[in-house]
PDB file of N, CA and C in Angstrom:
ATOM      1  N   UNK A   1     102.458  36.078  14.609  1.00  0.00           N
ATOM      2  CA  UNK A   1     103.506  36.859  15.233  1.00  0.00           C
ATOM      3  C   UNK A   1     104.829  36.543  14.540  1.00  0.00           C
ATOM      4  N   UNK A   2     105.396  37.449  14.373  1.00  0.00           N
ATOM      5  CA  UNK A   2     106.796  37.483  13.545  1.00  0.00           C
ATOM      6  C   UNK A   2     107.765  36.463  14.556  1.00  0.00           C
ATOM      7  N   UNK A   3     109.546  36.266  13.811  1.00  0.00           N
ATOM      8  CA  UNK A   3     109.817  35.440  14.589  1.00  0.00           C
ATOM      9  C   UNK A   3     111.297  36.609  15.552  1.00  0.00           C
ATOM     10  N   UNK A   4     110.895  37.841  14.895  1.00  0.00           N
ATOM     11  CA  UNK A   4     111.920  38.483  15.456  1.00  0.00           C
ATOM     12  C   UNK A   4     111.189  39.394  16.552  1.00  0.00           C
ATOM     13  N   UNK A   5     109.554  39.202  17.184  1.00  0.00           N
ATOM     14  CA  UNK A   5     109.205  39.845  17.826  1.00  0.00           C
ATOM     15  C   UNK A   5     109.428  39.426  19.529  1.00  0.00           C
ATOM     16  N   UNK A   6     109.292  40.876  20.123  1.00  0.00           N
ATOM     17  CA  UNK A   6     110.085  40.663  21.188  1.00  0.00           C
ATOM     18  C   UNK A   6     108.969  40.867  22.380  1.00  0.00           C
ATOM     19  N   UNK A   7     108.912  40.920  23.931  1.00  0.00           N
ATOM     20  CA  UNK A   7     108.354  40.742  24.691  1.00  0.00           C
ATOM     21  C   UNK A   7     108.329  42.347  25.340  1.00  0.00           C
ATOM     22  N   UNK A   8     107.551  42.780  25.278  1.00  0.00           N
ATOM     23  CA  UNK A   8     107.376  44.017  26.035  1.00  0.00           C
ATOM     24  C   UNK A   8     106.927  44.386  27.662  1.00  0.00           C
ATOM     25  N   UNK A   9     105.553  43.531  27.982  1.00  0.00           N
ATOM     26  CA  UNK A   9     105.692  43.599  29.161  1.00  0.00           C
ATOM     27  C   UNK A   9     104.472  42.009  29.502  1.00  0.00           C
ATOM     28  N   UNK A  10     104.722  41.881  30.590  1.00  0.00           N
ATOM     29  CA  UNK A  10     104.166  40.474  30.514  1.00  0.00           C
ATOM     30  C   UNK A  10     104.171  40.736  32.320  1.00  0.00           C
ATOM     31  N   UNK A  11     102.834  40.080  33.002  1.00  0.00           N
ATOM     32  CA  UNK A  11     103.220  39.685  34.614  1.00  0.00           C
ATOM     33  C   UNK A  11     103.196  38.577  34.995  1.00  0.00           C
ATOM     34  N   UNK A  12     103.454  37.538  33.892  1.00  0.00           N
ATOM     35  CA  UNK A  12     103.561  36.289  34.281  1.00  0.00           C
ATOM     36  C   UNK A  12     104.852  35.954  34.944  1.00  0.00           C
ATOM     37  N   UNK A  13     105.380  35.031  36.131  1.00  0.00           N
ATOM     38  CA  UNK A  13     106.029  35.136  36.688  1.00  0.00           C
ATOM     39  C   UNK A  13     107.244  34.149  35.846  1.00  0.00           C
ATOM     40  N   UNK A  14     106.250  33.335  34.934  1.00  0.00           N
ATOM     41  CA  UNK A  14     107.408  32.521  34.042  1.00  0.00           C
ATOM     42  C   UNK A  14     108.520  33.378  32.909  1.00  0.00           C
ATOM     43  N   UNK A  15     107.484  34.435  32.740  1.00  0.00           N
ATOM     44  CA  UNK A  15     108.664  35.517  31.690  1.00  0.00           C
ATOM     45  C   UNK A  15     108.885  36.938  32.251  1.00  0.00           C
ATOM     46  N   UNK A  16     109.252  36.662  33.439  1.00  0.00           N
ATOM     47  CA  UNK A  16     110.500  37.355  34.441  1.00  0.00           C
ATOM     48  C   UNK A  16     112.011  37.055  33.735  1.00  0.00           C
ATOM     49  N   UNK A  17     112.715  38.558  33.511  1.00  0.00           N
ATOM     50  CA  UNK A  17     114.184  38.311  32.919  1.00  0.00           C
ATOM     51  C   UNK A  17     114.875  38.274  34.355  1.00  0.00           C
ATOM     52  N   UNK A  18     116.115  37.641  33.536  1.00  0.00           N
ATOM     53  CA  UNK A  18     117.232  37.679  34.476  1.00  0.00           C
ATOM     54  C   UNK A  18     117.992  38.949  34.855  1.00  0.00           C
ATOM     55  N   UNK A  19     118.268  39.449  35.959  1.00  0.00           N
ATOM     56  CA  UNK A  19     118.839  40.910  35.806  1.00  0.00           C
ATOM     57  C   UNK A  19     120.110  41.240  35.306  1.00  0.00           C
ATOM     58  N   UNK A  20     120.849  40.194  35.225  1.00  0.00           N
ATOM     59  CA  UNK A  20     122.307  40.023  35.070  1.00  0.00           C
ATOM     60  C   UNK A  20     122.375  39.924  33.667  1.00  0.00           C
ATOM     61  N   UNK A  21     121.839  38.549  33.101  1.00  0.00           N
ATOM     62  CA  UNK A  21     122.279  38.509  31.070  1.00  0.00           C
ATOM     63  C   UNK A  21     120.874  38.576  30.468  1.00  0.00           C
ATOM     64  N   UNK A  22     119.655  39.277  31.537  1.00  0.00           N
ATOM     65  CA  UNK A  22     118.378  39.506  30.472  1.00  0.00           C
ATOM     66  C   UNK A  22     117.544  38.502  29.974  1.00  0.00           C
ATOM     67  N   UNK A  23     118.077  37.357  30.041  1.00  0.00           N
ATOM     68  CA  UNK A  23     117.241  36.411  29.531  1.00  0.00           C
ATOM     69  C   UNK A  23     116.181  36.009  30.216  1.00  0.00           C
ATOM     70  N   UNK A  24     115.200  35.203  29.741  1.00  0.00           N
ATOM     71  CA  UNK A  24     113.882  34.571  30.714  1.00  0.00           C
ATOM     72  C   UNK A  24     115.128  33.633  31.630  1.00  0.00           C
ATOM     73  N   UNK A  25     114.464  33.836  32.909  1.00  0.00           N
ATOM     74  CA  UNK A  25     114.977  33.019  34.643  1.00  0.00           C
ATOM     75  C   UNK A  25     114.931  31.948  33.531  1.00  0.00           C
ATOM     76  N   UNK A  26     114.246  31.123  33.214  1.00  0.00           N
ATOM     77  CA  UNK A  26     113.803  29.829  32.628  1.00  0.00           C
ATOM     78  C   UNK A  26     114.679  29.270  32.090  1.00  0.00           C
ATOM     79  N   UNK A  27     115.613  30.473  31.271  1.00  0.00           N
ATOM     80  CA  UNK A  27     116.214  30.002  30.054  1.00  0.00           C
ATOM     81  C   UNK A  27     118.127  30.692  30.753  1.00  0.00           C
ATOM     82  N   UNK A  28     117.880  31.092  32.062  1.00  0.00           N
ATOM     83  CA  UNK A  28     119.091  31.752  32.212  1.00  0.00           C
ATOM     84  C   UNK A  28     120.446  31.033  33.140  1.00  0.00           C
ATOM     85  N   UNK A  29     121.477  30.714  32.303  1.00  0.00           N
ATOM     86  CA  UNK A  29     122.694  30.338  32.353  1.00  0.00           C
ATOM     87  C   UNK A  29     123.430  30.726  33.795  1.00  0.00           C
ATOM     88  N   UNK A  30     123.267  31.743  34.105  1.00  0.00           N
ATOM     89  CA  UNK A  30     123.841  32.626  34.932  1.00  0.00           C
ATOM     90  C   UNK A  30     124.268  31.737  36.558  1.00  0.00           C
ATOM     91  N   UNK A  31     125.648  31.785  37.276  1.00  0.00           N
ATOM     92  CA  UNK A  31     125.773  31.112  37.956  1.00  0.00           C
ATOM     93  C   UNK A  31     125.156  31.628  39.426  1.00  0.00           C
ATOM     94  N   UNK A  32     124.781  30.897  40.217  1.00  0.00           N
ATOM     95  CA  UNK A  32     123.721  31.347  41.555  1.00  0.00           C
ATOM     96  C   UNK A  32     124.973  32.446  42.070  1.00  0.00           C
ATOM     97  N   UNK A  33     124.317  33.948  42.761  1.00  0.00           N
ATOM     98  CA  UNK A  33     124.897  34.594  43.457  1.00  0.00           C
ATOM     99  C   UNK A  33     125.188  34.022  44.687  1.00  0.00           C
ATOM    100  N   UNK A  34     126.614  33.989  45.074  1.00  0.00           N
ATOM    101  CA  UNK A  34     126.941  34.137  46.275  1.00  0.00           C
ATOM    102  C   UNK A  34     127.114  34.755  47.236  1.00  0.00           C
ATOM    103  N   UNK A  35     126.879  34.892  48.516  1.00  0.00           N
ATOM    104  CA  UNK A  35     126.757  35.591  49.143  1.00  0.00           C
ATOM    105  C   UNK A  35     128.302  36.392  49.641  1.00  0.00           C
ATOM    106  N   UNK A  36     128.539  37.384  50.237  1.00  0.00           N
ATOM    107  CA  UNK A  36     130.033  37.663  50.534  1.00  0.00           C
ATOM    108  C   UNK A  36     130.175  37.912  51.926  1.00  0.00           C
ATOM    109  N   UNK A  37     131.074  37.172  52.704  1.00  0.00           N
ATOM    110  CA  UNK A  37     131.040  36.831  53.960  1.00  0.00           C
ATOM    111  C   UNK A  37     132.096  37.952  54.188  1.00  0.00           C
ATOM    112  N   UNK A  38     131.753  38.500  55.241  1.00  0.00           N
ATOM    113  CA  UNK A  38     132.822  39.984  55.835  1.00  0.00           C
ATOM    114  C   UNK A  38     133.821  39.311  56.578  1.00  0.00           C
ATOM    115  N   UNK A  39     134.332  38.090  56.788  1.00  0.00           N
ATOM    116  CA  UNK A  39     135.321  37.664  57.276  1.00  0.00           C
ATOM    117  C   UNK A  39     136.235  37.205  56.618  1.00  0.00           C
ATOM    118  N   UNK A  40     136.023  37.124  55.382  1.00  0.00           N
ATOM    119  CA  UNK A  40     137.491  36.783  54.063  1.00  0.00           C
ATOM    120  C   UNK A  40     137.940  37.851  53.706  1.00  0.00           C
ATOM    121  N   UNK A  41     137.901  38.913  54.034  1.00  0.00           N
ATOM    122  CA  UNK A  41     138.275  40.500  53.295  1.00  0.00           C
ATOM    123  C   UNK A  41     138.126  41.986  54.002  1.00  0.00           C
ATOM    124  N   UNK A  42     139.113  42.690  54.047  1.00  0.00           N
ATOM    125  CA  UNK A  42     139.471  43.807  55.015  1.00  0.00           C
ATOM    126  C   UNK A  42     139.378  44.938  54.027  1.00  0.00           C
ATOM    127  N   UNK A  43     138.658  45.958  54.204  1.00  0.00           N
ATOM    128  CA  UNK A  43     138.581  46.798  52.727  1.00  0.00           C
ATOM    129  C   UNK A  43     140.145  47.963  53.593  1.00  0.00           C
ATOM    130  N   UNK A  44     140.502  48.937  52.717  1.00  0.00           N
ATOM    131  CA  UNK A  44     142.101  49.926  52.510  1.00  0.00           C
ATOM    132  C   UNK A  44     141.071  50.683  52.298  1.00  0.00           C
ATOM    133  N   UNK A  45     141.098  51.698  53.082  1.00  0.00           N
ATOM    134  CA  UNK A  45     140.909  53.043  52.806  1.00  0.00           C
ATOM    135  C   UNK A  45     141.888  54.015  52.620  1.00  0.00           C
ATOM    136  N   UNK A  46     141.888  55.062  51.655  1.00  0.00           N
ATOM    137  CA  UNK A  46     142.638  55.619  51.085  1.00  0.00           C
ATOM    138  C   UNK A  46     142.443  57.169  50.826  1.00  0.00           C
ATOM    139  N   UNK A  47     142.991  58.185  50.577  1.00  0.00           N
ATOM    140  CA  UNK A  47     141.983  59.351  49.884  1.00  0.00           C
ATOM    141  C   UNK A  47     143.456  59.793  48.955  1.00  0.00           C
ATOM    142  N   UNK A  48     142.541  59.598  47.709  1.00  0.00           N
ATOM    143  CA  UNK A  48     142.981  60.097  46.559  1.00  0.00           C
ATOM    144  C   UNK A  48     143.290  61.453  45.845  1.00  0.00           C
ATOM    145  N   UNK A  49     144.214  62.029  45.645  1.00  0.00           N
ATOM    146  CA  UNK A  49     143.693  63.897  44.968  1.00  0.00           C
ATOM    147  C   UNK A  49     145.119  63.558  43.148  1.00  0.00           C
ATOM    148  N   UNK A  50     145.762  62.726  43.772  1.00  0.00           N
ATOM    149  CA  UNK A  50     146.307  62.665  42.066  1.00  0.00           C
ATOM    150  C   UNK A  50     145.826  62.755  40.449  1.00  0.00           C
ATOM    151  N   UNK A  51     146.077  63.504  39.626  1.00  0.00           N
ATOM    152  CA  UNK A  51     145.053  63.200  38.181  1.00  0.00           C
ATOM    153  C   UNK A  51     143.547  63.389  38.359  1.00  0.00           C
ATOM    154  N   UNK A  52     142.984  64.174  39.471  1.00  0.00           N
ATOM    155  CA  UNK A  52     141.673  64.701  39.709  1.00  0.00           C
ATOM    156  C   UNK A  52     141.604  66.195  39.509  1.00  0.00           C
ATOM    157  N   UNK A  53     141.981  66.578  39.534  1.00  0.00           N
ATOM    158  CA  UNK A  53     142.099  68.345  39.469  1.00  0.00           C
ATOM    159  C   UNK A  53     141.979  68.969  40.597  1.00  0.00           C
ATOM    160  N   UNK A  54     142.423  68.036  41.740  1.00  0.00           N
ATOM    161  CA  UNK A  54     142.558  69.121  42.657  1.00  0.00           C
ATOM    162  C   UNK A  54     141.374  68.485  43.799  1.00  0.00           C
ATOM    163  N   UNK A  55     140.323  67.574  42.831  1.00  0.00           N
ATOM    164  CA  UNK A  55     139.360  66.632  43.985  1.00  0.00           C
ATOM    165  C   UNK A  55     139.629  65.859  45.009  1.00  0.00           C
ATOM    166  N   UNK A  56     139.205  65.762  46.111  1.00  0.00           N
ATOM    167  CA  UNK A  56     139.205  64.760  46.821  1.00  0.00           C
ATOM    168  C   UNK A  56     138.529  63.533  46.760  1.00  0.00           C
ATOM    169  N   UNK A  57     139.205  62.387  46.807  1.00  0.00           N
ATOM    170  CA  UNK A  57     138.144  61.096  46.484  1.00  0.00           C
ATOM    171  C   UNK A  57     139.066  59.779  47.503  1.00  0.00           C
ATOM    172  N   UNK A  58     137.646  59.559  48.204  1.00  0.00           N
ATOM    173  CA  UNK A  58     138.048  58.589  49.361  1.00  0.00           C
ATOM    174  C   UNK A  58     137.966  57.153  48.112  1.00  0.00           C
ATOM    175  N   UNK A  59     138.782  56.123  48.344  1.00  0.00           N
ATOM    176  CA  UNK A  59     138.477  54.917  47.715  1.00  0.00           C
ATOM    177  C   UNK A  59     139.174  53.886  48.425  1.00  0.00           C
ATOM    178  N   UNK A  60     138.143  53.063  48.762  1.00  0.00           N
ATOM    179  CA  UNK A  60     137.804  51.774  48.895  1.00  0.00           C
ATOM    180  C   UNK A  60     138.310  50.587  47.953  1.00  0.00           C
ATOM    181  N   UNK A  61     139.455  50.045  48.576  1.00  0.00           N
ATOM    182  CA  UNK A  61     139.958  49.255  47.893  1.00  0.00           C
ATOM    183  C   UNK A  61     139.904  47.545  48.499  1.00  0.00           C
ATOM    184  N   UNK A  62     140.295  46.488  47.644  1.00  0.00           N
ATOM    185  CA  UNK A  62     140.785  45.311  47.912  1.00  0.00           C
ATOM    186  C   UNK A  62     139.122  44.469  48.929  1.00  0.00           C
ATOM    187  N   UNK A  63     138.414  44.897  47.822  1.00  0.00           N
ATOM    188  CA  UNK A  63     136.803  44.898  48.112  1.00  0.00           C
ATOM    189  C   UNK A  63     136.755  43.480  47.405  1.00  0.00           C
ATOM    190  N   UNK A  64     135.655  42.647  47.917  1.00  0.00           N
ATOM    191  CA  UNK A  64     135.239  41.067  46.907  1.00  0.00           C
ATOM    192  C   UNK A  64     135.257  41.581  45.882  1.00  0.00           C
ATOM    193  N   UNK A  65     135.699  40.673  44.165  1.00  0.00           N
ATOM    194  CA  UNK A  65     135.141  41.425  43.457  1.00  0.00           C
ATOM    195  C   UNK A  65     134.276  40.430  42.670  1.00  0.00           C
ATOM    196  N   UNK A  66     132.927  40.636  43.630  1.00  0.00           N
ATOM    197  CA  UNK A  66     131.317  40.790  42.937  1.00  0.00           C
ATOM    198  C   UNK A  66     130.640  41.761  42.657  1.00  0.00           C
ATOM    199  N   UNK A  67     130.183  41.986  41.109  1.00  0.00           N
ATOM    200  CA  UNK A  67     130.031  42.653  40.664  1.00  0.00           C
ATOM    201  C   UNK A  67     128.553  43.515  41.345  1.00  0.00           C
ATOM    202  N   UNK A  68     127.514  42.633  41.682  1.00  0.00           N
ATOM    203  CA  UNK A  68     126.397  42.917  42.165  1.00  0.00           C
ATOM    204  C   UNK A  68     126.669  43.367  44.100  1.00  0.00           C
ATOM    205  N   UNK A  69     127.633  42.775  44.381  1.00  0.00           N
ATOM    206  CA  UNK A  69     128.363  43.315  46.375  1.00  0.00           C
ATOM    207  C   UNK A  69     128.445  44.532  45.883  1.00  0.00           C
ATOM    208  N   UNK A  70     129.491  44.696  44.781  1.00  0.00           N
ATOM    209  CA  UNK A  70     129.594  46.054  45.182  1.00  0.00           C
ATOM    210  C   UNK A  70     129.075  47.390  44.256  1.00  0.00           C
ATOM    211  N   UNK A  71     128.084  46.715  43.549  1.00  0.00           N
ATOM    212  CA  UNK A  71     127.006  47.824  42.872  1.00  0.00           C
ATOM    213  C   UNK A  71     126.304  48.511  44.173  1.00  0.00           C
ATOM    214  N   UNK A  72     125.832  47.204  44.805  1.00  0.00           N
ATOM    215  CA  UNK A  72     124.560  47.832  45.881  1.00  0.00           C
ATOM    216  C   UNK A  72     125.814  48.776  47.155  1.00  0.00           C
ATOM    217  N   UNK A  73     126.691  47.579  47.693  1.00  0.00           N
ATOM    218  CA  UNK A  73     127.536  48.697  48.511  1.00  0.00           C
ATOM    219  C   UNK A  73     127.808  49.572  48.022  1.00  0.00           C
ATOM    220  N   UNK A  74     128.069  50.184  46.733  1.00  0.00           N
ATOM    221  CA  UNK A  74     128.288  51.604  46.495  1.00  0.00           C
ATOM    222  C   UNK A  74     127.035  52.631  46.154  1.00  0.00           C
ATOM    223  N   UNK A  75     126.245  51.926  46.022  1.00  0.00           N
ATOM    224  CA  UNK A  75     125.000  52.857  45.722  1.00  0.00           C
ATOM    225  C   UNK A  75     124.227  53.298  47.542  1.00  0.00           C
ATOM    226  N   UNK A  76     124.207  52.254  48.075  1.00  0.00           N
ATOM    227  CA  UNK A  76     124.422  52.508  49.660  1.00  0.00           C
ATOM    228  C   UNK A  76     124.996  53.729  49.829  1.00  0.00           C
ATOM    229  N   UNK A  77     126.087  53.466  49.544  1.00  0.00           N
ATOM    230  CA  UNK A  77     127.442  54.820  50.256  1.00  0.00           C
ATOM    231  C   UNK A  77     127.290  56.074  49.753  1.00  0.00           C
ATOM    232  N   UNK A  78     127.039  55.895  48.205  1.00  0.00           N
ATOM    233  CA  UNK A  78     126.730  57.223  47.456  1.00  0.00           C
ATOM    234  C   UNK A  78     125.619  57.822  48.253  1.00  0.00           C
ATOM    235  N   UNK A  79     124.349  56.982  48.592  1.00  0.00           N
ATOM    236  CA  UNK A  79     123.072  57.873  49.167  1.00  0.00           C
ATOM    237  C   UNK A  79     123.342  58.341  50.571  1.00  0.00           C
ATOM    238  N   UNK A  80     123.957  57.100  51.380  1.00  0.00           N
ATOM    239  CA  UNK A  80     123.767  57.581  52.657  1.00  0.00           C
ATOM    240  C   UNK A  80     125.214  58.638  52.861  1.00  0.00           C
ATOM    241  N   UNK A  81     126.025  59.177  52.041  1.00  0.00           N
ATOM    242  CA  UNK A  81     126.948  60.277  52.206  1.00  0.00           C
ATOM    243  C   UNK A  81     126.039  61.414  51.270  1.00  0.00           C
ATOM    244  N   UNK A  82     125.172  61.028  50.644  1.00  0.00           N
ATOM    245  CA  UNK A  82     124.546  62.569  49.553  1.00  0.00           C
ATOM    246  C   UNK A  82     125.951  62.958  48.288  1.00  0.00           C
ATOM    247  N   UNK A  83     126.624  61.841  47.928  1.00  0.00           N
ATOM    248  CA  UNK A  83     128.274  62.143  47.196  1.00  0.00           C
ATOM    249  C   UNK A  83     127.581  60.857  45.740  1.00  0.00           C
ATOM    250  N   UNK A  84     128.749  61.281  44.750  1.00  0.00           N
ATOM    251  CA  UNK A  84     128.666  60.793  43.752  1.00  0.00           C
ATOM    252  C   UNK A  84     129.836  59.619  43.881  1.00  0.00           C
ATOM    253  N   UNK A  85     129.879  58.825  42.965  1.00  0.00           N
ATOM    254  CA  UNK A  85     130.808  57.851  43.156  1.00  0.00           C
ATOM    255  C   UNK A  85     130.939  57.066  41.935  1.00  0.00           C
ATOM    256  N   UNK A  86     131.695  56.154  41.900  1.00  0.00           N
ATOM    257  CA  UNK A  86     131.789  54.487  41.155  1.00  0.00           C
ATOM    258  C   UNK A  86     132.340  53.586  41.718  1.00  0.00           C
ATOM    259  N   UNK A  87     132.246  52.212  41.110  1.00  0.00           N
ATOM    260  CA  UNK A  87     132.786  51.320  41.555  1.00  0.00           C
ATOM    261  C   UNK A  87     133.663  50.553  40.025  1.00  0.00           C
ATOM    262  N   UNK A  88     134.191  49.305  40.599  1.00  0.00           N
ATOM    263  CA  UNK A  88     135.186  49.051  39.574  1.00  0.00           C
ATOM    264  C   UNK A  88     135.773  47.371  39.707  1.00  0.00           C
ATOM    265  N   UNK A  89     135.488  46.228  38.593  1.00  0.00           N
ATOM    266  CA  UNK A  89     135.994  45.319  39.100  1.00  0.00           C
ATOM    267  C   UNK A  89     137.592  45.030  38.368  1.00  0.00           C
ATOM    268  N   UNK A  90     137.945  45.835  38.090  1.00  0.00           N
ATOM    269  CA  UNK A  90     138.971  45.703  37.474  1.00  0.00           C
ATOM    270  C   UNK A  90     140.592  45.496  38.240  1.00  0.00           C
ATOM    271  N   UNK A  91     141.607  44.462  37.842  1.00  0.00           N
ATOM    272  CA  UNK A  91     142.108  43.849  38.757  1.00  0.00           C
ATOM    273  C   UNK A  91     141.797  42.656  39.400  1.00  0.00           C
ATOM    274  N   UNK A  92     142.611  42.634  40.259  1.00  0.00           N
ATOM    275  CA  UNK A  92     142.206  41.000  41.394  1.00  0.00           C
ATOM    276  C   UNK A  92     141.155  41.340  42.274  1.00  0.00           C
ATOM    277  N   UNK A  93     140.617  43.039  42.642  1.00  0.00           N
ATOM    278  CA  UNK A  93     139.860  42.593  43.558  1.00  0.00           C
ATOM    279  C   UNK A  93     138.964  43.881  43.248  1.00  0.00           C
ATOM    280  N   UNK A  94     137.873  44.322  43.725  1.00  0.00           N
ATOM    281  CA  UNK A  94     136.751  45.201  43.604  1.00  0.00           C
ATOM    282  C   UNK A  94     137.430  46.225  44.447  1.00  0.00           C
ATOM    283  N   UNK A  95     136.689  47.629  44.074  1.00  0.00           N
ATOM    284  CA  UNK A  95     137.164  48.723  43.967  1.00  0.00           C
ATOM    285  C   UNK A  95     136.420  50.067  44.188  1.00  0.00           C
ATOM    286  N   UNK A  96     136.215  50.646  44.949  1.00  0.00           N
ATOM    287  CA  UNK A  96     134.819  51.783  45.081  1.00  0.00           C
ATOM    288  C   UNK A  96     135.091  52.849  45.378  1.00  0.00           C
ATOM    289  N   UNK A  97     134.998  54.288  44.503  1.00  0.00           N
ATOM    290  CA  UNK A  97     135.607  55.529  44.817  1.00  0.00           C
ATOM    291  C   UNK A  97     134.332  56.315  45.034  1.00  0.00           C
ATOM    292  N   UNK A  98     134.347  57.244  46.084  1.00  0.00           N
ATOM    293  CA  UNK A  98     133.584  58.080  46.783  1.00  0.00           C
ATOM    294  C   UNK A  98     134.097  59.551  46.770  1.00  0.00           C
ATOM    295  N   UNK A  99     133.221  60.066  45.612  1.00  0.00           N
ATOM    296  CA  UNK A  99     133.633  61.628  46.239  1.00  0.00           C
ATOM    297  C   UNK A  99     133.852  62.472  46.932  1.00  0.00           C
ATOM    298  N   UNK A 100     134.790  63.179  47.589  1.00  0.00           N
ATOM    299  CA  UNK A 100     135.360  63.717  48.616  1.00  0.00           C
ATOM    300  C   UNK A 100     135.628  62.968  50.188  1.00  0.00           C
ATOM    301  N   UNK A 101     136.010  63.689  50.712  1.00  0.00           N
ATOM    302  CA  UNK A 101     136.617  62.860  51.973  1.00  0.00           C
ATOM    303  C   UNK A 101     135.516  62.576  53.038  1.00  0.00           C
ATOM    304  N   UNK A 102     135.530  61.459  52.962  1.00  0.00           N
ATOM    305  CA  UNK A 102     133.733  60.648  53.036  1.00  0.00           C
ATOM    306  C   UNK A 102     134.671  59.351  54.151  1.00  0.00           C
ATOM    307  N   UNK A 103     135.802  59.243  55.071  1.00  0.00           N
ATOM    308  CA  UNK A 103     136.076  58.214  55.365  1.00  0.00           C
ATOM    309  C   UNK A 103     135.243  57.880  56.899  1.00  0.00           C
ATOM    310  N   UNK A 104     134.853  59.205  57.642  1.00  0.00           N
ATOM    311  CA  UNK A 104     134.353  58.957  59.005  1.00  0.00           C
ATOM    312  C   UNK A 104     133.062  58.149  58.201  1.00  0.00           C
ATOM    313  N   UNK A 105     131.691  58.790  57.494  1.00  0.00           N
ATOM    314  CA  UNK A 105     130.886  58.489  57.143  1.00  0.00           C
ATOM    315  C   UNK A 105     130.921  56.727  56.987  1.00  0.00           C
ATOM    316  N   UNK A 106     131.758  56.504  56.135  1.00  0.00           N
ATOM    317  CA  UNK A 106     132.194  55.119  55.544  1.00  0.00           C
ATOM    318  C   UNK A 106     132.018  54.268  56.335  1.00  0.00           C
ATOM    319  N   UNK A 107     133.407  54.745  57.265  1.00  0.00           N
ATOM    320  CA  UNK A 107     133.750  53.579  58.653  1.00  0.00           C
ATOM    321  C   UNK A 107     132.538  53.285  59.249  1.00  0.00           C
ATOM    322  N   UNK A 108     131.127  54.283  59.857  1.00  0.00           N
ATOM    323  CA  UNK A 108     130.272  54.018  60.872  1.00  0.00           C
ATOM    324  C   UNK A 108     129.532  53.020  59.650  1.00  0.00           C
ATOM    325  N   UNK A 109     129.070  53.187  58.453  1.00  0.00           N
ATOM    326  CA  UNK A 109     128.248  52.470  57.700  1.00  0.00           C
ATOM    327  C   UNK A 109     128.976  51.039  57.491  1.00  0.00           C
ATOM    328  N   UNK A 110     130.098  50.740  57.708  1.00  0.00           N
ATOM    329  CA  UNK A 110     130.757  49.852  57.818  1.00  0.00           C
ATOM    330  C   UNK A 110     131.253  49.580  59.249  1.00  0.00           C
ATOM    331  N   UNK A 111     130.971  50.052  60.315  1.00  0.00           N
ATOM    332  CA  UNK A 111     130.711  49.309  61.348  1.00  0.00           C
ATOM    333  C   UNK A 111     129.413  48.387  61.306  1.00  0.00           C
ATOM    334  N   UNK A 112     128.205  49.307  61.238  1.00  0.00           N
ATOM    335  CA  UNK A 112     127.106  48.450  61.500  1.00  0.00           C
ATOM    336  C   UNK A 112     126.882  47.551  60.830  1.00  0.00           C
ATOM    337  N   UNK A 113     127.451  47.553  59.593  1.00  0.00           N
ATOM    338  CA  UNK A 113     127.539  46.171  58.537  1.00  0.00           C
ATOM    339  C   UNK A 113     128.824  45.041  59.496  1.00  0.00           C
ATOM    340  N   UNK A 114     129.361  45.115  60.129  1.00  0.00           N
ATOM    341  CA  UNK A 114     130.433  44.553  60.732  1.00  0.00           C
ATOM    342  C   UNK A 114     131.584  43.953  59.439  1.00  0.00           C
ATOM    343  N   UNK A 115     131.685  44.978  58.426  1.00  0.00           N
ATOM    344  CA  UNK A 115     132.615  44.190  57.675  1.00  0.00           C
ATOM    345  C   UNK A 115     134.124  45.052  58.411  1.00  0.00           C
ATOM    346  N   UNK A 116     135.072  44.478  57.896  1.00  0.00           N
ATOM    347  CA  UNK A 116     136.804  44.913  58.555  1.00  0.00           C
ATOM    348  C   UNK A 116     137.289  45.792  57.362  1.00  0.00           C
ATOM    349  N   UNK A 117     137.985  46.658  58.277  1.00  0.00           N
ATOM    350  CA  UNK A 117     138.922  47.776  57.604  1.00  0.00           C
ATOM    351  C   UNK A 117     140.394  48.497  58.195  1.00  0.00           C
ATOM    352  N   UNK A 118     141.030  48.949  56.985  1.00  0.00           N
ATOM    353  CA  UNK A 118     141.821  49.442  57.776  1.00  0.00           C
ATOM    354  C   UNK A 118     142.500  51.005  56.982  1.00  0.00           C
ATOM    355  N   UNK A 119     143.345  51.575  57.696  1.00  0.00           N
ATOM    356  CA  UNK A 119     143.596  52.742  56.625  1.00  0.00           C
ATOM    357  C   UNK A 119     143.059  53.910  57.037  1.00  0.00           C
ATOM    358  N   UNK A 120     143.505  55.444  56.983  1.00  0.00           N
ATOM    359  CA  UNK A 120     143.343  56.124  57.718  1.00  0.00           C
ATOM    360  C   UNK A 120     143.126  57.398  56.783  1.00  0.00           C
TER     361      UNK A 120
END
């Protein structure tokens, strides 16, 4: 076997990659995820139409910014509204824009999560 050959598929549980930098778990650097506690952080709701053409876009601001919190919270929000979206860690804090005016939706999915908000 060559020394530049690579691993295609394997079900051994030892050459499982890491999801984050890809590497084998075994061999991966990566610091343990932490969990994000809904009592250090109040998300700003907002709705946006500036430099959109005229769109409406609810966004979620002053969010943890973990990169993996708020992949899944926004992929959450995108499905359970049927809306397109992104998220964003750019800045001091995480960042999640939701297409059109999506804030009632938001709030109840963020009640039952019991995280805090504010913004109207």
């Amino acid at each position: 076997m060559s020394s530049n050959s690579r691993l295609v598929w394997s079900d051994d549980p030892k050459d499982q990659k890491c999801p984050r930098c890809h590497e084998f778990k075994k061999n991966c650097q990566c610091e343990p995820i932490s969990t994000v506690k809904s009592t250090n952080w109040v998300a700003v709701f907002r709705l946006e139409k500036n430099g959109r053409g005229g769109k409406t876009v609810t966004v979620i601001d002053q969010l943890p910014k973990q990169e993996i919190f708020l992949r899944d919270l926004c992929k959450e929000l995108k499905t359970k509204c049927g809306v397109g979206g992104t998220y964003s860690t750019e800045g001091k804090e995480g960042l999640i824009e939701i297409q059109g005016d999506k804030r009632i939706q938001i709030k109840t999915i963020f009640d039952k999560k019991g995280y805090k908000y504010k913004g109207m």
